[in-house]
N, C-alpha and C. Protein backbone atom coordinates (compact mmCIF):
# COMPACT_ATOMS: atom_id res chain seq x y z
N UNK A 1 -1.11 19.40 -11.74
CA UNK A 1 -2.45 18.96 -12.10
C UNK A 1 -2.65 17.53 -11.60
N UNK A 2 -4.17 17.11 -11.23
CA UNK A 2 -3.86 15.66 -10.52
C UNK A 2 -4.85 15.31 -11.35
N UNK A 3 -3.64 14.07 -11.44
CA UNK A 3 -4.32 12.59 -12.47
C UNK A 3 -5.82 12.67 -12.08
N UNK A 4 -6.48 11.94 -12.98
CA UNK A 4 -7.65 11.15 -13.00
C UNK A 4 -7.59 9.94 -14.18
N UNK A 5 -8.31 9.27 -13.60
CA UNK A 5 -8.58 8.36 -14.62
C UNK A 5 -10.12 7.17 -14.78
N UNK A 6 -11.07 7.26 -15.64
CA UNK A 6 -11.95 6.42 -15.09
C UNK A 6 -11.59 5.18 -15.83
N UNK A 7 -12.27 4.08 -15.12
CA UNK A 7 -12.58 2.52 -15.36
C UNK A 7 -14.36 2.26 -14.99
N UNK A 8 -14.72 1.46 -16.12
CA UNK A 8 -15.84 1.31 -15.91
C UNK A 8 -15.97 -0.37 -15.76
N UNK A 9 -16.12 -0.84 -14.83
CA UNK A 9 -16.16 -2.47 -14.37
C UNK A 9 -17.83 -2.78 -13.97
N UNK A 10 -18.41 -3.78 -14.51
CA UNK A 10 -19.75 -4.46 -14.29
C UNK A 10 -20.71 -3.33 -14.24
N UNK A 11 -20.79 -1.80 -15.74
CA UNK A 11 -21.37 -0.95 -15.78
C UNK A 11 -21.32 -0.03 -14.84
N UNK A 12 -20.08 -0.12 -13.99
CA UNK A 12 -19.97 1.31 -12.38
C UNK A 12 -19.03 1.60 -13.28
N UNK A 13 -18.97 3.20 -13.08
CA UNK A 13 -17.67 3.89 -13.46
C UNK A 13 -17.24 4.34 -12.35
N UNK A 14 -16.11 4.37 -12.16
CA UNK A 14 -15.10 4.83 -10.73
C UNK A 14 -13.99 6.03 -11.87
N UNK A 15 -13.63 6.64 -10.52
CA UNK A 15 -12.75 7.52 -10.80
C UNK A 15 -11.47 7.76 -10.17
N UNK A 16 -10.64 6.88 -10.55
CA UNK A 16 -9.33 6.86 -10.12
C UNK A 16 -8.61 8.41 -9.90
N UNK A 17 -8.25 8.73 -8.92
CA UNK A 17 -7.88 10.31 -8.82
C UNK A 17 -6.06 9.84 -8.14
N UNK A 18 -5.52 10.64 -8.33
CA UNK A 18 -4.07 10.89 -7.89
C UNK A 18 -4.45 11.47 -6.39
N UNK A 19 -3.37 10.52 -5.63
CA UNK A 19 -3.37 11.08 -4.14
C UNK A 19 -3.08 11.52 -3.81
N UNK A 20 -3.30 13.00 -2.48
CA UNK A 20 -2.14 13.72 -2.13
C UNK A 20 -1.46 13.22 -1.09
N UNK A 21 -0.55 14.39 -0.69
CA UNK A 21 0.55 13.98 -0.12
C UNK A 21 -0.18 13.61 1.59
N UNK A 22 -1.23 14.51 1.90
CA UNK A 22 -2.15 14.12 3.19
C UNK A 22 -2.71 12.82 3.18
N UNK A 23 -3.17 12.44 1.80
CA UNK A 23 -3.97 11.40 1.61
C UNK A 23 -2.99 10.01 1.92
N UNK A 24 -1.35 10.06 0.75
CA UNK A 24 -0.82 9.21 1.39
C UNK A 24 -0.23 8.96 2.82
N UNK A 25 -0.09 10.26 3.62
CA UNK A 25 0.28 9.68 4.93
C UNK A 25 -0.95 9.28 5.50
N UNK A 26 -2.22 9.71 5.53
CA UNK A 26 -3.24 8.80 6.23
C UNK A 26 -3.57 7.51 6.11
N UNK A 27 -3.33 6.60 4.58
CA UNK A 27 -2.75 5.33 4.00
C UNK A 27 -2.11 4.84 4.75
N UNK A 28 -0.47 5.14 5.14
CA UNK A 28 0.41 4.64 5.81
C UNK A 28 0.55 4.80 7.12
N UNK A 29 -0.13 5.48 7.33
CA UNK A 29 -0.20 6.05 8.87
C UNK A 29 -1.48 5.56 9.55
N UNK A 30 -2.56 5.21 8.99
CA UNK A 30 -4.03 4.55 9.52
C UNK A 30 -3.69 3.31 10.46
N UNK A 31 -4.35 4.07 11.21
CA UNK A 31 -4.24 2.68 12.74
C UNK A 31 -5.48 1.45 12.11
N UNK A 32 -6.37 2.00 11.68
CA UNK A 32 -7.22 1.06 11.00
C UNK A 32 -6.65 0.39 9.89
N UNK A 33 -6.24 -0.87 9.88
CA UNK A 33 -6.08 -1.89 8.65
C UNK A 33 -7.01 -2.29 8.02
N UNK A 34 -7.58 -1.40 6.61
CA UNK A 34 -8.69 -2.91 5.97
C UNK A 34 -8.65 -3.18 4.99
N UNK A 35 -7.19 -4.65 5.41
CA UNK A 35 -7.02 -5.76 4.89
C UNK A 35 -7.36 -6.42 4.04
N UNK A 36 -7.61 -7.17 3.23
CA UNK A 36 -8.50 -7.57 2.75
C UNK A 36 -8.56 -8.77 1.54
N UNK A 37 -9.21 -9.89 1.55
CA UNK A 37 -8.90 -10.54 0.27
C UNK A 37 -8.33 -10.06 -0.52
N UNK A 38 -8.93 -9.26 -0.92
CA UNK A 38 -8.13 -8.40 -2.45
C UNK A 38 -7.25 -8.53 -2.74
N UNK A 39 -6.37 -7.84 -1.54
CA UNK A 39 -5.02 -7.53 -1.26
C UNK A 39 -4.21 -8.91 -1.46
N UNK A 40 -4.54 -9.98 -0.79
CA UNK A 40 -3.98 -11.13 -1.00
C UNK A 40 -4.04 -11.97 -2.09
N UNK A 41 -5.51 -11.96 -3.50
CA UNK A 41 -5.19 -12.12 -4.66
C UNK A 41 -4.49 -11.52 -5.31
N UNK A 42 -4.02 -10.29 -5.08
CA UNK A 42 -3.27 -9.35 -6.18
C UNK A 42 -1.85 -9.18 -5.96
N UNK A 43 -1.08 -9.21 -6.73
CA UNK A 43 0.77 -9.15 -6.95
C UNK A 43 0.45 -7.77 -7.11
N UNK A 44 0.17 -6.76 -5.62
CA UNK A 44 0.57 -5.52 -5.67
C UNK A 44 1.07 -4.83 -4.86
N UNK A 45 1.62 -4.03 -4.72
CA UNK A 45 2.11 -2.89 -3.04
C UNK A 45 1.39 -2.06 -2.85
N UNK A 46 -0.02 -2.04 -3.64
CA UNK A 46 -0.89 -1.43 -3.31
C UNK A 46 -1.78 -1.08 -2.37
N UNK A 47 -1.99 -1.12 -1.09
CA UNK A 47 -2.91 -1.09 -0.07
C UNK A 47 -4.26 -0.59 -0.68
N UNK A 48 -5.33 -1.56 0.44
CA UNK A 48 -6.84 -1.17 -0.24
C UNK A 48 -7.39 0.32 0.21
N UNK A 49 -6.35 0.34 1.44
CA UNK A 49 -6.65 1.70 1.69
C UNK A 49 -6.22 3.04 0.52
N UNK A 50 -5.64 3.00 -0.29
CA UNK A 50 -5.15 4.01 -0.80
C UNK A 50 -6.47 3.50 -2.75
N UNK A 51 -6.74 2.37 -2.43
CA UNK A 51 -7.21 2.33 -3.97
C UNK A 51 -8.90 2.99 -3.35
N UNK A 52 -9.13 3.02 -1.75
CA UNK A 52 -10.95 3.30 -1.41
C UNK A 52 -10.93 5.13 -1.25
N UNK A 53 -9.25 5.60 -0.96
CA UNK A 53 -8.95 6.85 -1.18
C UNK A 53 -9.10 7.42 -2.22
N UNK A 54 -8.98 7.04 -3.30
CA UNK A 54 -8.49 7.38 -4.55
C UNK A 54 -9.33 7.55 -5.60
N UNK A 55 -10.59 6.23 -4.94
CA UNK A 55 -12.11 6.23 -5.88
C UNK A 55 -12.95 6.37 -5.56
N UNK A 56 -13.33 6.18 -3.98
CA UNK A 56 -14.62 6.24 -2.62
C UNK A 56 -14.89 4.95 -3.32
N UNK A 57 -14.39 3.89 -3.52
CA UNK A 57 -15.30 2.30 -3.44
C UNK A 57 -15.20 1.99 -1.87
N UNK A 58 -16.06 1.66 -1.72
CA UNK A 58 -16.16 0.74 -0.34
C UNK A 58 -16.05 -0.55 -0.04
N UNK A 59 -14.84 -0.60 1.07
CA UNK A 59 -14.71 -2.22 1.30
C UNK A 59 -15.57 -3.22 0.65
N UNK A 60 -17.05 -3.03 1.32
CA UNK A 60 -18.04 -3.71 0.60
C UNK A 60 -18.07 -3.84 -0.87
N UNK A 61 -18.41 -3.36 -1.49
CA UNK A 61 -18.30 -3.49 -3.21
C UNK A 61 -16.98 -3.79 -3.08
N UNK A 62 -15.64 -3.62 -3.04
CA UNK A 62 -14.20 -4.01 -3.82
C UNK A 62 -14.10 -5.97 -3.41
N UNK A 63 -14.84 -6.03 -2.16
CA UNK A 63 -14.94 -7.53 -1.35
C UNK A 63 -16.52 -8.20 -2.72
N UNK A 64 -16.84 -7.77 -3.39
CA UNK A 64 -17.72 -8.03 -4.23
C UNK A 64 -17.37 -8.55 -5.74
N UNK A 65 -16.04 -7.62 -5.70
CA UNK A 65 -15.68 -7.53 -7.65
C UNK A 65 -15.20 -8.81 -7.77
N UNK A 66 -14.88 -9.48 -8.95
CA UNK A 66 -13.62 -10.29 -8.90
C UNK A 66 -12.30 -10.48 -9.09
N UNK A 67 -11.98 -11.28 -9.24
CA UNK A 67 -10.37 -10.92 -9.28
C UNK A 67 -9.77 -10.02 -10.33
N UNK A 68 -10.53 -10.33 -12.02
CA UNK A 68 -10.19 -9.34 -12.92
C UNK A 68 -10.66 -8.19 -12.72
N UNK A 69 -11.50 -8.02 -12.17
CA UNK A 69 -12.33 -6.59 -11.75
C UNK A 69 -11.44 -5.89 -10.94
N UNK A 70 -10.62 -6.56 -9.95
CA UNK A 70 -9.78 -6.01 -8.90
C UNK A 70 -8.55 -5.67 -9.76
N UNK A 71 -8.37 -6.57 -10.11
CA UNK A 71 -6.69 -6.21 -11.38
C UNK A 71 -6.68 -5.30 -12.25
N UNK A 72 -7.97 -4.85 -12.46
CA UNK A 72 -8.26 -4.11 -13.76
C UNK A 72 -8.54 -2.57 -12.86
N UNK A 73 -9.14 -2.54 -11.55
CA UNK A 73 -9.22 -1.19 -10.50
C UNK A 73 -7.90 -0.93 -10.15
N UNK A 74 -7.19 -1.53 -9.66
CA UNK A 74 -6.05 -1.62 -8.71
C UNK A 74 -4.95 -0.83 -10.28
N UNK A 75 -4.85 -2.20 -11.04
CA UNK A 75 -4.22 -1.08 -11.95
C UNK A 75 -3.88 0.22 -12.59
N UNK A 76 -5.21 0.76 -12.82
CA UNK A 76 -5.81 1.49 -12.87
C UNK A 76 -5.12 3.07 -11.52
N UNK A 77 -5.81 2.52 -10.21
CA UNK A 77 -4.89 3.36 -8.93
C UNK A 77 -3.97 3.62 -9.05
N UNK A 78 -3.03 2.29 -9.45
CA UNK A 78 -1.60 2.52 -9.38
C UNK A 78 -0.84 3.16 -10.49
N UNK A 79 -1.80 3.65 -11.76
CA UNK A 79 -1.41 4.53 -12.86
C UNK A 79 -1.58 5.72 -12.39
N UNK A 80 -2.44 6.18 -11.82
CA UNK A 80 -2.56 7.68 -11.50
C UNK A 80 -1.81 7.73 -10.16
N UNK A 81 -1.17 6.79 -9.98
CA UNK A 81 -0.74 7.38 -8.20
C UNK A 81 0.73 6.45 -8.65
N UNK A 82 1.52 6.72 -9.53
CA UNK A 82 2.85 5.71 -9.57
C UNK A 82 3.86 6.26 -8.43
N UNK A 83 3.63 7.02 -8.10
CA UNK A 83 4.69 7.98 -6.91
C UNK A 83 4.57 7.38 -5.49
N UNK A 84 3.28 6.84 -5.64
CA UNK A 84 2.64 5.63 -4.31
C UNK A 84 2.92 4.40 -4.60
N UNK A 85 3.53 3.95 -5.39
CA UNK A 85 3.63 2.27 -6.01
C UNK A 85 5.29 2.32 -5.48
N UNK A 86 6.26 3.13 -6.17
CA UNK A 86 7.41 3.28 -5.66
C UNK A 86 7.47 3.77 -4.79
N UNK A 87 6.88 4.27 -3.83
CA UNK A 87 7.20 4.41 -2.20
C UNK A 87 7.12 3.17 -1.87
N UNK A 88 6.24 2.32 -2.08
CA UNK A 88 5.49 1.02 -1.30
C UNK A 88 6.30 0.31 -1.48
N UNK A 89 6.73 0.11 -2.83
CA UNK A 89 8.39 -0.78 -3.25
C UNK A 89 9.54 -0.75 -2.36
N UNK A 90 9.72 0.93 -2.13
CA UNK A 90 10.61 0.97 -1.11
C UNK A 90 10.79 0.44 -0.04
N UNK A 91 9.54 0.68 0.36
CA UNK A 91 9.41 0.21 2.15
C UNK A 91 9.28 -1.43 1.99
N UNK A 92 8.74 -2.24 1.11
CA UNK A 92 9.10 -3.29 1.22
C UNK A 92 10.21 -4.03 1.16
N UNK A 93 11.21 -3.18 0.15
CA UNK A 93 12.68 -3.55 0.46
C UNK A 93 13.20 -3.13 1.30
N UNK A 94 13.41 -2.45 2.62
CA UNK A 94 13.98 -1.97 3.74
C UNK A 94 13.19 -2.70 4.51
N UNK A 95 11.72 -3.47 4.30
CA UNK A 95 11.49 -4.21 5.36
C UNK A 95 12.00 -5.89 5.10
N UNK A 96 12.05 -5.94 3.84
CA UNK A 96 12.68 -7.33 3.88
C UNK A 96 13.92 -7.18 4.14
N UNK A 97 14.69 -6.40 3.67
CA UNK A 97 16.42 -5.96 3.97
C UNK A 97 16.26 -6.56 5.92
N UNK A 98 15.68 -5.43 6.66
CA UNK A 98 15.68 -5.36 8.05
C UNK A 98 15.41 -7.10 9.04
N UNK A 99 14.41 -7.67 7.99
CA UNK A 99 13.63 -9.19 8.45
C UNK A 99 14.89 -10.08 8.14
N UNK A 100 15.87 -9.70 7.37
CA UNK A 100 17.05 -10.75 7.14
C UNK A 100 18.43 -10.49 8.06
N UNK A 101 18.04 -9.20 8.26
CA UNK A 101 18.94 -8.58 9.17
C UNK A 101 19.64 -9.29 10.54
N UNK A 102 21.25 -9.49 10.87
CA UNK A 102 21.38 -10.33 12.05
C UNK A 102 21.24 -9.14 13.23
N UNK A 103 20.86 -9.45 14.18
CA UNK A 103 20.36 -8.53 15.19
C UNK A 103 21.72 -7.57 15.34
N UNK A 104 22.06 -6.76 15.82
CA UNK A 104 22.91 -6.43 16.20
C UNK A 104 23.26 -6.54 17.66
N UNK A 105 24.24 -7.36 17.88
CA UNK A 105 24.87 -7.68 19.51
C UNK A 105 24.85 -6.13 20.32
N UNK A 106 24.38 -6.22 21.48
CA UNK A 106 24.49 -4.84 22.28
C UNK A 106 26.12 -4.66 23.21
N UNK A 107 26.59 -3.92 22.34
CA UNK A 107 28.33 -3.69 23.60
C UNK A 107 28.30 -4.15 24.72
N UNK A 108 29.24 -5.14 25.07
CA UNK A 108 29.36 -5.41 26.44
C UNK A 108 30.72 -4.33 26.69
N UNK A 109 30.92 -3.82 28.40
CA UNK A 109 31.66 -3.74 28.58
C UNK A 109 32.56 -4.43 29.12
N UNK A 110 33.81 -3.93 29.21
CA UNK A 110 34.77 -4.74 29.92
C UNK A 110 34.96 -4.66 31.31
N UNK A 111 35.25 -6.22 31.66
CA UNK A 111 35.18 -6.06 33.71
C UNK A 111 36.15 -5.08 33.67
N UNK A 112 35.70 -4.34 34.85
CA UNK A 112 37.12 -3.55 35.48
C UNK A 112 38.50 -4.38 35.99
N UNK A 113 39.38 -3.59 35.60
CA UNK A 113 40.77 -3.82 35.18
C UNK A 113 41.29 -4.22 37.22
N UNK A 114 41.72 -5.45 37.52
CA UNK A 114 42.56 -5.84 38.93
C UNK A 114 44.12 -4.69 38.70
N UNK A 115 44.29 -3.93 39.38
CA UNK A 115 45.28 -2.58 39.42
C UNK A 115 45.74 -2.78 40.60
C-alpha cells in the first residue's frame, strides 16, 4: 500500500505520496538538476526533485515557501518515502568514502629483463 500523507502550509494542502521504484530512478537518474535554494537551507538528502515527485509542487511555489514551510514539506516527503532518505544516506557515504580516497597508482611494468 503507498504512503500518503497531507501537510497543509500557508492554507495549500499538498499530498505527500510514497515513491515508486520508477519514480526514484528518474530522481537519480534526471539529467535535469533543479537545484535549488531549498536544498541548500535544509540539513537533508533529500533532492527537490523527489519532494516535486511526490506532491506536484512546482519549483516555483517550493522557491516561494519559507524555510519552516520547506522543513515542515520536506519532512513530511521524507516520512512517506524513508526507503529514499536511506538510499541518499548511502550514496553520500560512498561518495564521501570515494572523495577521500588515495587514487589508486596504475601498475607499472617491469623493464625487460638484459638475458
Amino acid at each position: 500500500m503507498r504512503k500518503l500523507k497531507e501537510v497543509t502550509i500557508d492554507g495549500r494542502t499538498y499530498t505527500a505520496k510514497e515513491l515508486t521504484v520508477n519514480q526514484v530512478d528518474a530522481v537519480l537518474g534526471g539529467e535535469k538538476s533543479l537545484s535549488s535554494m531549498a536544498e541548500m537551507l535544509l540539513d537533508t538528502v533529500i533532492p527537490v526533485e523527489a519532494v516535486i515527485a511526490s506532491t506536484g509542487i512546482t519549483i516555483e511555489e517550493i522557491n516561494e515557501m519559507t524555510g519552516s514551510e520547506l522543513e515542515t514539506l520536506w519532512r513530511e516527503v521524507e516520512e512517506v518515502n524513508s526507503f529514499l532518505a536511506r538510499l541518499m544516506r548511502k550514496l553520500v557515504t560512498v561518495a564521501e568514502r570515494t572523495e577521500h580516497q588515495e587514487p589508486t597508482p596504475e601498475p607499472t611494468s617491469a623493464p625487460p629483463s638484459a638475458s
